[in-house]
Protein backbone atom coordinates (compact mmCIF):
# COMPACT_ATOMS: atom_id res chain seq x y z
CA UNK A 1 122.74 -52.39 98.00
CA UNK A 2 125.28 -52.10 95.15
CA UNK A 3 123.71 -52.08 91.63
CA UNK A 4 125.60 -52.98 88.72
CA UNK A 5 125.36 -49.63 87.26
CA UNK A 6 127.37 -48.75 90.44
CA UNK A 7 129.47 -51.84 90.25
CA UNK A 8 130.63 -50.95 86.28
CA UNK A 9 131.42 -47.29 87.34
CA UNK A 10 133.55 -48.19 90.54
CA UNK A 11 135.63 -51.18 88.44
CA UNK A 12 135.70 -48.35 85.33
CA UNK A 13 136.89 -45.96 87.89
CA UNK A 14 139.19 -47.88 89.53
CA UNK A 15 140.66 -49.19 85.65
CA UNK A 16 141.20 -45.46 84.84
CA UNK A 17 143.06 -44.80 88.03
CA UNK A 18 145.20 -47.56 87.62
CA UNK A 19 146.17 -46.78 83.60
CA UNK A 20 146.85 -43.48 84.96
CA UNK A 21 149.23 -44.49 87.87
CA UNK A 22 150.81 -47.05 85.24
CA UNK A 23 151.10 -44.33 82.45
CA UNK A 24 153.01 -42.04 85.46
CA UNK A 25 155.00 -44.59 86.57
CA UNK A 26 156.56 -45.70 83.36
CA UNK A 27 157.18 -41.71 82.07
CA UNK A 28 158.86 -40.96 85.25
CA UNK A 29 156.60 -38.78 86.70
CA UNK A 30 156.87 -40.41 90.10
CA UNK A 31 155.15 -37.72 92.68
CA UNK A 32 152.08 -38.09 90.47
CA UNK A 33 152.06 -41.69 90.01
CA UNK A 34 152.36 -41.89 93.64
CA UNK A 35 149.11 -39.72 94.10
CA UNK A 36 147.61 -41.73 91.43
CA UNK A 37 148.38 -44.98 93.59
CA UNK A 38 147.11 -43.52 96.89
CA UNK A 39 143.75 -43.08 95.05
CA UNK A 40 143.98 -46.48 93.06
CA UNK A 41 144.26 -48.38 96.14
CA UNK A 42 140.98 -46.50 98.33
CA UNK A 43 139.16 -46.91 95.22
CA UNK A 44 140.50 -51.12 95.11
CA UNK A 45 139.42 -51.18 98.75
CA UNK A 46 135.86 -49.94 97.88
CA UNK A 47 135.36 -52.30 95.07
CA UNK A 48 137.13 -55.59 97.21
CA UNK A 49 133.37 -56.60 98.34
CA UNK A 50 132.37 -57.20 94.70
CA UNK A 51 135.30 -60.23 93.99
CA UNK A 52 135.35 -63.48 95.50
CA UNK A 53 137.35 -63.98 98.40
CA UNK A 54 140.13 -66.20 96.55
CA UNK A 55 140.47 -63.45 94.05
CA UNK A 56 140.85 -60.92 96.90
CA UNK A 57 143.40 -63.04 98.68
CA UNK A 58 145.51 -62.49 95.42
CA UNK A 59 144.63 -59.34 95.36
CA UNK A 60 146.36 -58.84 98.68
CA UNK A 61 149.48 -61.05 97.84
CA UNK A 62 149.95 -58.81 94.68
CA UNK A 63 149.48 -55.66 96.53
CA UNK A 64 152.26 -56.89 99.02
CA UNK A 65 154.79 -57.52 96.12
CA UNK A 66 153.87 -54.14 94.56
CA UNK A 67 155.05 -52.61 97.98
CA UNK A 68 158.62 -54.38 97.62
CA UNK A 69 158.90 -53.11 94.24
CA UNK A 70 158.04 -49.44 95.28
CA UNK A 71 160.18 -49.74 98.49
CA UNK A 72 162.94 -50.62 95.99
CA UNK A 73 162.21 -47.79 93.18
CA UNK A 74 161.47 -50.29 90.63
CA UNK A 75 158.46 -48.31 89.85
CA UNK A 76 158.04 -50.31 86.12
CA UNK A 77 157.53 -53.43 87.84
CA UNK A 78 154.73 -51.80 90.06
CA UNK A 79 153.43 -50.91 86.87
CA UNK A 80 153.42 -54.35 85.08
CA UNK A 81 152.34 -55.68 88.35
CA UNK A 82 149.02 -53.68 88.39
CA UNK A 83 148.42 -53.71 84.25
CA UNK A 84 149.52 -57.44 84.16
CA UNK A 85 148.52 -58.93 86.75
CA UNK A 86 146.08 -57.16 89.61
CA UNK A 87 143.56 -55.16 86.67
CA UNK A 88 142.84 -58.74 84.94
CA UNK A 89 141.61 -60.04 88.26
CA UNK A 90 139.10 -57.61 88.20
């Protein structure tokens, strides 16, 4: 059973990898905001269960159109994507 104590720690967690991968992303640093993402996205799939399934359905859709913008290098717009517009689902 997942307490909220555990809830608030994954979601804080998974906030702070996600500023992180952003913060890489937009300075460049694109090995580590790369690492940052592979760990942003296990901790997303841990934390999935908690949201409702319409919110993880655009979850998924966002996800998908962050993978188009890394496949074409436009590693801001992964950025915005997850800041703007996957976090505040949350």
């Amino acid at each position: 059973m997942v307490t909220l104590a555990t809830e608030n720690l994954n979601k804080n967690r998974l906030i702070e990898k996600a500023q992180m991968m952003c913060d890489a992303f937009r300075l460049g640093a694109e090995g580590q905001a790369n690492e940052y993402c592979v760990e942003f996205c296990e901790d997303l799939v841990r934390y999935l269960p908690n949201l409702e399934d319409n919110t993880i359905q655009q979850i998924n859709n966002l996800l998908q159109l962050m993978l188009k913008a890394q496949m074409n290098r436009d590693f801001l717009y992964v950025a915005d994507i997850v800041q703007y517009e996957i976090l505040p689902k949350l």
